[in-house]
N, C-alpha and C. Protein backbone atom coordinates (compact mmCIF):
# COMPACT_ATOMS: atom_id res chain seq x y z
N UNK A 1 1.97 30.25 1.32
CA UNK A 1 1.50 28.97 0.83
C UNK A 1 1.84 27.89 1.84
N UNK A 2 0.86 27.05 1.81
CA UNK A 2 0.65 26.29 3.00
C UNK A 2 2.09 24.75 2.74
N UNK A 3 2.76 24.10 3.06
CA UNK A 3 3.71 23.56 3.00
C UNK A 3 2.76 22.01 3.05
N UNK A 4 3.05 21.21 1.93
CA UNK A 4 2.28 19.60 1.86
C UNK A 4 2.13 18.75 3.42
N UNK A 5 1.21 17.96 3.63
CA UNK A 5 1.26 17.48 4.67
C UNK A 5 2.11 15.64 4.55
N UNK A 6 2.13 15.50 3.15
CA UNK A 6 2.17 14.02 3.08
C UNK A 6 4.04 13.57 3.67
N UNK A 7 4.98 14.98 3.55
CA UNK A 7 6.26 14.92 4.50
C UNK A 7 6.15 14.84 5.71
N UNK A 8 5.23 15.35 6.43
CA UNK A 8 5.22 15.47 7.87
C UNK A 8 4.54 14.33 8.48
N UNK A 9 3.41 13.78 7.63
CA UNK A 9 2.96 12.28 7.85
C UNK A 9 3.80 10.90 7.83
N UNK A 10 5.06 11.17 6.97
CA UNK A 10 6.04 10.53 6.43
C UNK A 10 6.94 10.27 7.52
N UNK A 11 7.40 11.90 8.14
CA UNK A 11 8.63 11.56 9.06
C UNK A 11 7.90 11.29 9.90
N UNK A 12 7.09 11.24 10.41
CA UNK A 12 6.24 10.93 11.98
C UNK A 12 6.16 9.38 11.66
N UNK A 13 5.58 8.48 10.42
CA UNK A 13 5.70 7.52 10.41
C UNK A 13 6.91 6.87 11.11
N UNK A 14 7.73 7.18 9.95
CA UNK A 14 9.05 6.61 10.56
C UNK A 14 9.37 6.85 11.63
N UNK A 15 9.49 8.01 12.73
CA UNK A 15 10.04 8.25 14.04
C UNK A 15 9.17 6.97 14.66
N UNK A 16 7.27 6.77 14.17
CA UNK A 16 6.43 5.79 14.83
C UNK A 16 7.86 4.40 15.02
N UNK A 17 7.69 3.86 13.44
CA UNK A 17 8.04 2.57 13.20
C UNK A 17 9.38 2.90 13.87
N UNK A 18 10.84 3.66 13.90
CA UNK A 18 11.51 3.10 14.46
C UNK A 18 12.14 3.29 16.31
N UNK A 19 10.66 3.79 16.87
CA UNK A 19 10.51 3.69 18.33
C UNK A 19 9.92 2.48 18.58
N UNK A 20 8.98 2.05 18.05
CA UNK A 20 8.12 0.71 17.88
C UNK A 20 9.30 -0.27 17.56
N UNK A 21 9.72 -0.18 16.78
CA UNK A 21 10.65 -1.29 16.10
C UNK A 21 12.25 -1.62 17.41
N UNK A 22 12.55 -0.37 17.81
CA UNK A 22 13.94 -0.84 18.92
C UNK A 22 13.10 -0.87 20.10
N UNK A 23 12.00 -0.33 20.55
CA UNK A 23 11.59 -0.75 21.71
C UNK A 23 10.99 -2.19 22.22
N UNK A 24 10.62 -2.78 20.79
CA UNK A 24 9.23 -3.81 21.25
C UNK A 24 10.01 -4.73 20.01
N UNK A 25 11.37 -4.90 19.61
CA UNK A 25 11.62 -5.77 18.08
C UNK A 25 11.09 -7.56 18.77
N UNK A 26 11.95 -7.58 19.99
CA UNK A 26 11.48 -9.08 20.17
C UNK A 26 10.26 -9.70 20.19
N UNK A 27 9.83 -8.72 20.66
CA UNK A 27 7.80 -8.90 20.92
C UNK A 27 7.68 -9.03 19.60
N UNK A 28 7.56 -8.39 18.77
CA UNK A 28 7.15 -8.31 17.08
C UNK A 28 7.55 -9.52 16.37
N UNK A 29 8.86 -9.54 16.69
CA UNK A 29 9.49 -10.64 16.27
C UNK A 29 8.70 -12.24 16.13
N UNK A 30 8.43 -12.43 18.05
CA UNK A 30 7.87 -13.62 17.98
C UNK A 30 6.41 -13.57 17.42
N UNK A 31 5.45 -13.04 17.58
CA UNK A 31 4.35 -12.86 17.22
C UNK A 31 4.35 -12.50 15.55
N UNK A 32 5.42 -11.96 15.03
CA UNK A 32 5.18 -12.23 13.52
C UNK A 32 5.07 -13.45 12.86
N UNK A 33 6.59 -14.20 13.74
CA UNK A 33 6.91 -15.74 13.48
C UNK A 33 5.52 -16.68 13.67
N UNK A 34 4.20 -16.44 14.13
CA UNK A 34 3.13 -17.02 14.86
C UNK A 34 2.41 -16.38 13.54
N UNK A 35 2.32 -15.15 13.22
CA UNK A 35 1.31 -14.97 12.04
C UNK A 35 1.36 -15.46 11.03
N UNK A 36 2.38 -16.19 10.86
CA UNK A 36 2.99 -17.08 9.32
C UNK A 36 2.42 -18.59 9.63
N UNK A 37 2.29 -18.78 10.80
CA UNK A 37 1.24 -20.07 11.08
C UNK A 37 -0.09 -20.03 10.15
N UNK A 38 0.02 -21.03 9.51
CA UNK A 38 -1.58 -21.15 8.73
C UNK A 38 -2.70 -20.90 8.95
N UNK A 39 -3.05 -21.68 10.73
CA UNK A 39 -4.17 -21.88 10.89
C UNK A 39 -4.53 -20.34 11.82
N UNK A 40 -6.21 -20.64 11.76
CA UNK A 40 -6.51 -19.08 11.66
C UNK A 40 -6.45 -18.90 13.57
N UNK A 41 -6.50 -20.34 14.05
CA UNK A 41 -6.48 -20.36 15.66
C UNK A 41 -5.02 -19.92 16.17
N UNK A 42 -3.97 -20.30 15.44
CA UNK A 42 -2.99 -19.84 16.10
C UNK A 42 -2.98 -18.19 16.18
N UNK A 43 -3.40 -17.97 14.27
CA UNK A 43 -3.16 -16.51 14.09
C UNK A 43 -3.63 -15.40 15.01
N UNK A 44 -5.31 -15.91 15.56
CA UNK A 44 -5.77 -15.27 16.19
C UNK A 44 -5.17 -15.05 17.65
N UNK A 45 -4.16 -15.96 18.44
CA UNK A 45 -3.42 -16.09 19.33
C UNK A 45 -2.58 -14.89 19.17
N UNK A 46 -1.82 -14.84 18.37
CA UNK A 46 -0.57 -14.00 17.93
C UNK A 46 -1.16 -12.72 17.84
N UNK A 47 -2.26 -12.59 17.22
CA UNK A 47 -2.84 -11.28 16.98
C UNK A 47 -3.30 -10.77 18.13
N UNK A 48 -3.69 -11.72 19.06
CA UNK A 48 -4.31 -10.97 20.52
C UNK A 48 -3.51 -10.49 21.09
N UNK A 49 -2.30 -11.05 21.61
CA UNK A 49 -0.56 -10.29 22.27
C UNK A 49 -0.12 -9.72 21.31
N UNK A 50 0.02 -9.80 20.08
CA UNK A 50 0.67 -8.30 19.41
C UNK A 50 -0.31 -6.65 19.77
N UNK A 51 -1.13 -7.16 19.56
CA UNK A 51 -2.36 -6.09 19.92
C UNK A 51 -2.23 -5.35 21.63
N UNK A 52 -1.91 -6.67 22.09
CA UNK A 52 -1.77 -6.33 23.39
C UNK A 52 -0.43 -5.64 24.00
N UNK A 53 0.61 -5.56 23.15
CA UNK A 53 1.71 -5.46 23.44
C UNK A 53 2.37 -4.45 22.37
N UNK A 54 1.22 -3.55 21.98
CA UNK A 54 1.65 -2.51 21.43
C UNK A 54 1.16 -1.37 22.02
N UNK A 55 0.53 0.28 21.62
CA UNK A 55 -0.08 0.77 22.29
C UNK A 55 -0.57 0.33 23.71
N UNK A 56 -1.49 -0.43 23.76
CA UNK A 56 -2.16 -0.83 24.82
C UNK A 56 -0.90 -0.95 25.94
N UNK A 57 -0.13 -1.73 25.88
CA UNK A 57 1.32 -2.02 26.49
C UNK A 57 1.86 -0.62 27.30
N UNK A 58 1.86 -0.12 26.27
CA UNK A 58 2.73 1.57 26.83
C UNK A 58 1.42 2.40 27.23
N UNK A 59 0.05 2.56 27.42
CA UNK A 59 -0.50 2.68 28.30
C UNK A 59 -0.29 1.95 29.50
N UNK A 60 -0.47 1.06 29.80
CA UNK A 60 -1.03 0.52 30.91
C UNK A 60 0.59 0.71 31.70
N UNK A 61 1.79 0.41 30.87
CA UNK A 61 2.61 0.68 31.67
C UNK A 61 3.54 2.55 32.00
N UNK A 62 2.45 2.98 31.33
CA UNK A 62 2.80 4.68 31.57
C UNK A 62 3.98 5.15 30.58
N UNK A 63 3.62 3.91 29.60
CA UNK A 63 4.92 5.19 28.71
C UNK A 63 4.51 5.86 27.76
N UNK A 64 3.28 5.61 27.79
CA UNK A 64 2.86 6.35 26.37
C UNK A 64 2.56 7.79 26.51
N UNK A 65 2.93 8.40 27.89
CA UNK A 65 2.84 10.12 28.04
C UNK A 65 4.67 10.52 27.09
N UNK A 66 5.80 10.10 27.67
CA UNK A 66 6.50 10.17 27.00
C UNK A 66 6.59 9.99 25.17
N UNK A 67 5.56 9.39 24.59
CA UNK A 67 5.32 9.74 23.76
C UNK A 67 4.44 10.79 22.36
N UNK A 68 3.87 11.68 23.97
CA UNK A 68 2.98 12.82 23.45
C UNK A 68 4.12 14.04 23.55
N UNK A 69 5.23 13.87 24.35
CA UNK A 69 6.61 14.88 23.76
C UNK A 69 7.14 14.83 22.87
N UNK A 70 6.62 13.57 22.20
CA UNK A 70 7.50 13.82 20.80
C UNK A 70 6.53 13.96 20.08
N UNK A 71 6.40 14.29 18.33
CA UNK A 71 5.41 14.98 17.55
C UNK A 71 4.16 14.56 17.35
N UNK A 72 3.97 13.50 18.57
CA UNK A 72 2.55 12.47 18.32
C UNK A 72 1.69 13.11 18.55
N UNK A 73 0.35 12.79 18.45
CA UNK A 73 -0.96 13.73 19.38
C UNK A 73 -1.47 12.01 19.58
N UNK A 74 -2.54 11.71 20.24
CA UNK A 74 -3.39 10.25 20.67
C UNK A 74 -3.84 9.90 19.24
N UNK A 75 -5.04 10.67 18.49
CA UNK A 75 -4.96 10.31 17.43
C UNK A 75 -3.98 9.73 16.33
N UNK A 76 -3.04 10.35 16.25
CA UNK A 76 -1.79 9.16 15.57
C UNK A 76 -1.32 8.48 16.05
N UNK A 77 -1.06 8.21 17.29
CA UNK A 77 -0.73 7.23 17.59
C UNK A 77 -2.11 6.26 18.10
N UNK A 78 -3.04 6.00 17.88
CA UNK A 78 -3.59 4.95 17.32
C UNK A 78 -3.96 4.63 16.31
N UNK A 79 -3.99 5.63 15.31
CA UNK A 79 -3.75 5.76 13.80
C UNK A 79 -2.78 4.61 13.55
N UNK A 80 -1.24 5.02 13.80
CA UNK A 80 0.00 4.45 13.78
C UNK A 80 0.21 3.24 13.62
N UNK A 81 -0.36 2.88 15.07
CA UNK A 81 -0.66 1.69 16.04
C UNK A 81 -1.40 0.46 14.97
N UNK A 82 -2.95 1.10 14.90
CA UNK A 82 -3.41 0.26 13.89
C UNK A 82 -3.13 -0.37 12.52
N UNK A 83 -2.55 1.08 11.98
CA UNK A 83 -2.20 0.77 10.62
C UNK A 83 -0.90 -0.60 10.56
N UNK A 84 -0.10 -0.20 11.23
CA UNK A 84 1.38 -0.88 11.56
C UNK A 84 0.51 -2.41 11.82
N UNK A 85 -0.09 -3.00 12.64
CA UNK A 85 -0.77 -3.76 13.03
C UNK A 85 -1.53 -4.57 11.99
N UNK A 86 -2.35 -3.73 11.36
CA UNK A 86 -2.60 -4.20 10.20
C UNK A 86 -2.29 -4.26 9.41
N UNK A 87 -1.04 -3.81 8.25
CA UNK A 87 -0.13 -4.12 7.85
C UNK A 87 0.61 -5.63 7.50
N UNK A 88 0.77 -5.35 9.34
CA UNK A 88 1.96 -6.69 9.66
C UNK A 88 0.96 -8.21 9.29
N UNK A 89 -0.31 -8.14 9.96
CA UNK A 89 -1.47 -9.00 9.47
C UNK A 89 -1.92 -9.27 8.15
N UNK A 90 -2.31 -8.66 7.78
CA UNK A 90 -2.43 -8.54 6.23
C UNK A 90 -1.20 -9.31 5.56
N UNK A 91 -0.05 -8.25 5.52
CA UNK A 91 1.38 -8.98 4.78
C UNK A 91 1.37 -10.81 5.20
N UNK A 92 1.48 -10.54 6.29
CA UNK A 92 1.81 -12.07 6.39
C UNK A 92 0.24 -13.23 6.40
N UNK A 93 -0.93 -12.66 6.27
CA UNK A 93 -1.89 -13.50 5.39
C UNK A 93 -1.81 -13.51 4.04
N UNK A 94 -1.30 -12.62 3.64
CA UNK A 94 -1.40 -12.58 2.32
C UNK A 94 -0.56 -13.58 1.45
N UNK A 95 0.66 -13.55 2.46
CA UNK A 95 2.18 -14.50 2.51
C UNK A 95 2.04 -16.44 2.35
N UNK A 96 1.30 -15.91 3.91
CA UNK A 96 0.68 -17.52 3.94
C UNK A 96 0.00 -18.08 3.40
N UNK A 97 -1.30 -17.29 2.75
CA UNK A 97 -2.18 -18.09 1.52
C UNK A 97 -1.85 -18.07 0.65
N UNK A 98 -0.60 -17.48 -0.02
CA UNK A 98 -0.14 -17.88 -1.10
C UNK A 98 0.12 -18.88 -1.31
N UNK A 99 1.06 -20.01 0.12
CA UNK A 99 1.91 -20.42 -0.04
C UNK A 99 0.79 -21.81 0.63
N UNK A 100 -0.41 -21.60 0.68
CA UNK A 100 -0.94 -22.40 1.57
C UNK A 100 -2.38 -22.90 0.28
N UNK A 101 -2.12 -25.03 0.16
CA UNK A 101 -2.85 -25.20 -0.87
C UNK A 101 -4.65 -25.29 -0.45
N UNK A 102 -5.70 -23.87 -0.78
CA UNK A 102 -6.92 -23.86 -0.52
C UNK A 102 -7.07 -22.99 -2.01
N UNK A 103 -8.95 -22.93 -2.26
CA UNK A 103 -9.45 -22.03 -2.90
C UNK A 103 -9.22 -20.94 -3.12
N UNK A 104 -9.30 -20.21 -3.89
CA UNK A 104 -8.93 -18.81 -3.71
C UNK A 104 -10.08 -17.97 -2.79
N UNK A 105 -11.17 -18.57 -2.99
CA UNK A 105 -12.15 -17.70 -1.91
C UNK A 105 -11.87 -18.08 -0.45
N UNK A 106 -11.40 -19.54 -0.22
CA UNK A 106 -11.09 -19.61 1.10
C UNK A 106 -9.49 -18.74 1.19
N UNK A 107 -9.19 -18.57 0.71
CA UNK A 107 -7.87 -17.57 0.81
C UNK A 107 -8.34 -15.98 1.00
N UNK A 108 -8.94 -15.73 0.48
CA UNK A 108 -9.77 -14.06 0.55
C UNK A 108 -10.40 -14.26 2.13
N UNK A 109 -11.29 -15.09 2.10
CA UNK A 109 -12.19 -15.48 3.43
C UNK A 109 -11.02 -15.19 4.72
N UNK A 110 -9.92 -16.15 4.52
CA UNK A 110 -9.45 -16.08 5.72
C UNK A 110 -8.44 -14.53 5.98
N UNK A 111 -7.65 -14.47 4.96
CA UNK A 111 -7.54 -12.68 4.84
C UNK A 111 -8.59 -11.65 5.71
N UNK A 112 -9.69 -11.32 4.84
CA UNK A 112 -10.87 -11.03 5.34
C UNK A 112 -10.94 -11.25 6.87
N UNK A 113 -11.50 -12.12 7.66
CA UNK A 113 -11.01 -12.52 8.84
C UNK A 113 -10.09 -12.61 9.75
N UNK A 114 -8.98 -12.03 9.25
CA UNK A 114 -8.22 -12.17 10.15
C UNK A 114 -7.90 -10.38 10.40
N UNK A 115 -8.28 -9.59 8.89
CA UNK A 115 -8.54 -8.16 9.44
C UNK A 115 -9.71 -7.90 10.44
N UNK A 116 -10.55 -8.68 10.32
CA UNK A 116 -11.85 -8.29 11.30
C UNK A 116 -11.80 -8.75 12.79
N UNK A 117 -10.86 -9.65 13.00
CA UNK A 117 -10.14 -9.95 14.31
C UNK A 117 -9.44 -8.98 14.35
N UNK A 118 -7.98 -8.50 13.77
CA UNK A 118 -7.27 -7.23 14.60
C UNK A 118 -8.05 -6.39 14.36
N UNK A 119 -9.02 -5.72 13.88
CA UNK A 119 -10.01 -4.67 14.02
C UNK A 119 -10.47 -4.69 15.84
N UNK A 120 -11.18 -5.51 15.72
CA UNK A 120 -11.63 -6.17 16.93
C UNK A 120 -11.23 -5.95 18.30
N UNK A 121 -10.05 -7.02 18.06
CA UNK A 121 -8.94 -7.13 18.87
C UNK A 121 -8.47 -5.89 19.38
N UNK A 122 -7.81 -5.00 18.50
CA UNK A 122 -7.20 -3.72 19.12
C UNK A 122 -7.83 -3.27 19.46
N UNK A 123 -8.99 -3.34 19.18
CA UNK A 123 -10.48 -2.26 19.30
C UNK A 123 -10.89 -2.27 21.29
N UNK A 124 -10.78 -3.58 20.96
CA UNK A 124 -11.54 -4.10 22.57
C UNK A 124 -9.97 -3.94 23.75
N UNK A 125 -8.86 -4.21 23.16
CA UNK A 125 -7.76 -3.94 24.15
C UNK A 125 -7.62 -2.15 24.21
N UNK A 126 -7.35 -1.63 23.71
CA UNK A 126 -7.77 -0.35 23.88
C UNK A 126 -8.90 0.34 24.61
N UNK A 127 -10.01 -0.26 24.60
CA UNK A 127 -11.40 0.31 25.61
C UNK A 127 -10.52 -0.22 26.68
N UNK A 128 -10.17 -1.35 27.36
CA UNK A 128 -10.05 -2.26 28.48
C UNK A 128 -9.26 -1.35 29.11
N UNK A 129 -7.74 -0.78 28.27
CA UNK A 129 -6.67 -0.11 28.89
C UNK A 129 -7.22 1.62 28.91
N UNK A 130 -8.13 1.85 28.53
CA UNK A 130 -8.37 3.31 28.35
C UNK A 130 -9.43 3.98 29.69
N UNK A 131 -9.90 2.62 30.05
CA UNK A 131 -10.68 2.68 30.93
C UNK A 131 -9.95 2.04 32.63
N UNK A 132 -8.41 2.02 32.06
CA UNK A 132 -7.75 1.37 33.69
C UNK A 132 -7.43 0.29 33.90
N UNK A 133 -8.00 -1.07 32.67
CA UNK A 133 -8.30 -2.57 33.03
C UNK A 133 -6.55 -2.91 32.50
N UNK A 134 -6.53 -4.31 32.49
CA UNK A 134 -5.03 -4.93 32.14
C UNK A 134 -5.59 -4.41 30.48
N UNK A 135 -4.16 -4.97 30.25
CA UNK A 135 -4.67 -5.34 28.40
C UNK A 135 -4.11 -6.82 28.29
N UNK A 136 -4.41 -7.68 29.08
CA UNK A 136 -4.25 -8.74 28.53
C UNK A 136 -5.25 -9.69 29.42
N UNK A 137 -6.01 -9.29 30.38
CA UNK A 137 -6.62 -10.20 31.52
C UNK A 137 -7.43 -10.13 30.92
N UNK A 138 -8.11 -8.67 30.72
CA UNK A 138 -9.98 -8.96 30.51
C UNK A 138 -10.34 -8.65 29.08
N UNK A 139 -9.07 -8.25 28.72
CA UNK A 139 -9.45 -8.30 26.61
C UNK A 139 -9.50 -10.05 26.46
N UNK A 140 -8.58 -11.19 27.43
CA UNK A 140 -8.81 -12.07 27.05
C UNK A 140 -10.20 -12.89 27.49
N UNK A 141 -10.74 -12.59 28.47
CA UNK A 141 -11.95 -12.63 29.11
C UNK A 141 -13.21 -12.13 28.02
N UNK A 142 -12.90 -11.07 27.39
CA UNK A 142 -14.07 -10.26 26.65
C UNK A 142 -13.83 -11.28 25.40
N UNK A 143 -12.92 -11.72 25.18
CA UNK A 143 -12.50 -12.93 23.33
C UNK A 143 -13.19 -14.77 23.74
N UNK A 144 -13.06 -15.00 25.60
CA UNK A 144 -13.72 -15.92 25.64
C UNK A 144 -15.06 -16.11 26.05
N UNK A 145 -15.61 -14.93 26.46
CA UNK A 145 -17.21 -14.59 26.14
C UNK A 145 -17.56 -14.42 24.39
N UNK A 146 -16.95 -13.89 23.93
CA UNK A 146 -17.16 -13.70 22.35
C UNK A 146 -17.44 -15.19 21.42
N UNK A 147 -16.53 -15.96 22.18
CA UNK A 147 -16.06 -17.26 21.41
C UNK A 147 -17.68 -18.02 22.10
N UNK A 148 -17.69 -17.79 23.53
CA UNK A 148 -18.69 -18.84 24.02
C UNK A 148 -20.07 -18.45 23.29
N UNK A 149 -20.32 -17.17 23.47
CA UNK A 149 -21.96 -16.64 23.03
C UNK A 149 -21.87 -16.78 21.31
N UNK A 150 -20.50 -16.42 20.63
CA UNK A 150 -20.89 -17.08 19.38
C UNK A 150 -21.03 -18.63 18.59
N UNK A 151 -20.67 -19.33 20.42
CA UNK A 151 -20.59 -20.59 19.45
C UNK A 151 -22.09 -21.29 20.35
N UNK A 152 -23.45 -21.18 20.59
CA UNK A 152 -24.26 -21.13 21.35
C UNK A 152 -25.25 -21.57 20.47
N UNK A 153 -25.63 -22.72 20.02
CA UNK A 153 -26.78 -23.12 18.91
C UNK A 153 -26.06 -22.86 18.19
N UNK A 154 -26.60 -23.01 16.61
CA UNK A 154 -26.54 -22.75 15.26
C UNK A 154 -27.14 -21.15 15.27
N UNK A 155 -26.65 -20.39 14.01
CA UNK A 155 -26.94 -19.22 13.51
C UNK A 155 -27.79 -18.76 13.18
N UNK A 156 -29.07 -19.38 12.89
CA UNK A 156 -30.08 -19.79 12.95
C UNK A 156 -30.99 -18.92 14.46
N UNK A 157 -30.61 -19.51 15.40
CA UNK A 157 -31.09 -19.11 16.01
C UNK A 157 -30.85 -18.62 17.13
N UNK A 158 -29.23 -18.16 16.89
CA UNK A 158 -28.00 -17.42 17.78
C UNK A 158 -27.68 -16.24 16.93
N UNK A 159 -28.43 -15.42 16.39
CA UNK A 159 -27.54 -14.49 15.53
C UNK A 159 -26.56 -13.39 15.57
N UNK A 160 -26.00 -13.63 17.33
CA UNK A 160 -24.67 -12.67 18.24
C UNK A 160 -23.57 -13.39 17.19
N UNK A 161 -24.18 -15.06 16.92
CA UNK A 161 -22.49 -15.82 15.63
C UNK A 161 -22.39 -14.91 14.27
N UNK A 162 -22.97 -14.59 13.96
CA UNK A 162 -23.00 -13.74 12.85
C UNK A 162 -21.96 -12.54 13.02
N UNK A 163 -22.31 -11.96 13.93
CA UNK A 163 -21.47 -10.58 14.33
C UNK A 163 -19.98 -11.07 15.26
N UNK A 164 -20.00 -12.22 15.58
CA UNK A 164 -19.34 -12.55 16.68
C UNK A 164 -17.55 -12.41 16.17
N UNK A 165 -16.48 -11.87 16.58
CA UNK A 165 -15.48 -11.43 16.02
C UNK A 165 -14.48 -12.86 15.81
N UNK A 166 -14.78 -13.72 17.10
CA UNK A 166 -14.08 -15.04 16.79
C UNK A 166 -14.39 -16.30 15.84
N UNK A 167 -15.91 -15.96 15.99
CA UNK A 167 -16.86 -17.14 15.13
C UNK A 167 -16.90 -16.30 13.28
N UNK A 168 -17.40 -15.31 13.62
CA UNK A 168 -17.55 -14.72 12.30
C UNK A 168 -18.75 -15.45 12.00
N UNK A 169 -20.14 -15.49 11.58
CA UNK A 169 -20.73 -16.34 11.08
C UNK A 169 -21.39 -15.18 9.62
N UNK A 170 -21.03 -14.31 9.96
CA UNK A 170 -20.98 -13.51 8.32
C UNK A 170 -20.07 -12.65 8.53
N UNK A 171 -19.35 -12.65 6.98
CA UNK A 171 -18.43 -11.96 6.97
C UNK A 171 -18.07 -10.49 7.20
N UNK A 172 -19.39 -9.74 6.72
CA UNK A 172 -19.83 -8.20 6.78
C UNK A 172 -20.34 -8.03 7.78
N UNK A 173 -21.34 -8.98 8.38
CA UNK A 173 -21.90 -8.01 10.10
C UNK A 173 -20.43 -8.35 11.17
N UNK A 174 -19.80 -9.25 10.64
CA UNK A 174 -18.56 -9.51 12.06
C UNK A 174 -17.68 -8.29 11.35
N UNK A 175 -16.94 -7.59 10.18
CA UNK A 175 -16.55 -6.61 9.92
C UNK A 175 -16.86 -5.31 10.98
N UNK A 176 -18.47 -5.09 10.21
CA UNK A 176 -19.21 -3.71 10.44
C UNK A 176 -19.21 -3.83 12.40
N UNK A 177 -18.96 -5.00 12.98
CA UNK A 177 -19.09 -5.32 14.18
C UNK A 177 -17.67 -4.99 14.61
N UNK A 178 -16.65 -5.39 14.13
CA UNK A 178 -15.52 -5.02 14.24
C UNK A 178 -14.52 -3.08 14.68
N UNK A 179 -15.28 -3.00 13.30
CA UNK A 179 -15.14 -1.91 13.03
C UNK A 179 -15.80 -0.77 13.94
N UNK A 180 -17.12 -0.69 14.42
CA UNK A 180 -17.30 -0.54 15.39
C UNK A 180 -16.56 -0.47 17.00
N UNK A 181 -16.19 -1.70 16.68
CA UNK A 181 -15.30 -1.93 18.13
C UNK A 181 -14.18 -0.83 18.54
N UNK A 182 -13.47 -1.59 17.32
CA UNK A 182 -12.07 -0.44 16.70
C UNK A 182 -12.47 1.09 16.59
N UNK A 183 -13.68 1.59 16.20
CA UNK A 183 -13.99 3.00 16.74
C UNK A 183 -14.24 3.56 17.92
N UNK A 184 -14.81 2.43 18.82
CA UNK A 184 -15.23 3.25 20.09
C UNK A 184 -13.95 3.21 20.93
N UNK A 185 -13.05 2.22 20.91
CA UNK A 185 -11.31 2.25 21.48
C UNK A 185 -10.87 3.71 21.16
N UNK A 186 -11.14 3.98 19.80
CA UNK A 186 -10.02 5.07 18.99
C UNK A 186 -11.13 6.49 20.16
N UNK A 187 -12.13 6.49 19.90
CA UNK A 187 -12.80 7.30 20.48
C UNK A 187 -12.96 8.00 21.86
N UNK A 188 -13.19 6.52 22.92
CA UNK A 188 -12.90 6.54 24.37
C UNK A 188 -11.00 7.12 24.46
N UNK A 189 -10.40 6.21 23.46
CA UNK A 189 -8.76 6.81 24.12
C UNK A 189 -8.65 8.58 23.93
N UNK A 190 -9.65 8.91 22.48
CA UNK A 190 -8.77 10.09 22.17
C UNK A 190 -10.04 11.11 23.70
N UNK A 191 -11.00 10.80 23.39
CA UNK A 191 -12.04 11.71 24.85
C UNK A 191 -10.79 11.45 26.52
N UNK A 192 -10.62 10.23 26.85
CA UNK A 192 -9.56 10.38 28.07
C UNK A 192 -8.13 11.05 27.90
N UNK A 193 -8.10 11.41 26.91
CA UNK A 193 -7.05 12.25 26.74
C UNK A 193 -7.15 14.22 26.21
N UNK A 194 -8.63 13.78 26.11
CA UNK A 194 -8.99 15.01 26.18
C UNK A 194 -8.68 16.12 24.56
N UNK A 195 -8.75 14.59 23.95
CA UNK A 195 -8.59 15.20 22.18
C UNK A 195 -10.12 15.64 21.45
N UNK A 196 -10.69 15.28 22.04
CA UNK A 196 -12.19 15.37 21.81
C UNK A 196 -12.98 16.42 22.23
């Protein structure tokens, strides 16, 4: 009889979170302190260097082979990566609009949004580093093309704002746009590593 998998998902978590957690606490640290910022411009700041300074980080600086000796395969650890990431985003939107006086739909809205940015976000720093590039030069380059072409006319008759990950000009095509993103990262990393 085959032995449950939800223990072995469990301890791998934790070995994740507490290599992540003593290697990178200061990094986390400040960039959490930044996600508790209200506004969605800072958040998106904080979210771009956390993103950047996780996974992506230990690629580009070669440590992330040392982490395929221990029980990881690529797939979990961008599994890991993301979830942890999103998590930390989520919790602390969830934190801040509590505590922050708007609508309740503008409270969902910006929630909403700020998962479809780290979707995004990790999504596009991951292609950048999987393919050789920094993770912080031209993921920020690819966020100020994003910002410029979605903010280009009205929606109307720009409809890249709609999908656009910084503008958002609907909530579901910048998601399904997102999400996308965040797949072809997970995809390109696990094919260069030869999981595919």
């Amino acid at each position: 009889m085959k032995a449950p998998l939800m223990p072995d998902f469990v301890n791998k978590m934790e070995l994740f979170l507490q290599i992540e957690l003593k290697e990178k606490m200061g990094r986390i640290f400040i960039f959490l302190v930044l996600l508790f910022v209200p506004g969605f411009s800072v958040k998106t700041i904080a979210i771009f260097f956390l993103s950047a300074s996780m996974l992506p980080a230990d690629i580009k600086n070669r440590r992330d082979e040392a982490l395929y000796f221990l029980p990881f395969s690529r797939k979990e650890l961008y599994l890991y990566n993301l979830g942890f990431l999103l998590l930390l985003v989520l919790v602390s939107s969830i934190i801040t609009q509590a505590l922050w006086p708007t609508t309740i739909a503008e409270k969902g809205m910006f929630i909403i949004k700020s998962i479809n940015f780290t979707l995004a976000m990790f999504g596009v720093v991951m292609l950048c580093v999987s393919q050789g590039l920094d993770n912080i030069g031209w993921p920020f380059i690819i966020v100020l093309l994003d910002a410029l072409l979605g903010s280009i006319g009205r929606a109307l008759i720009n409809p890249y704002s709609w999908i656009s990950f910084t503008n958002q000009g609907s909530i579901l095509f910048a998601f399904v746009f997102a999400a996308i993103i965040c797949f072809a990262g997970y995809w390109i990393y696990l094919k260069n590593g030869g999981e595919l």
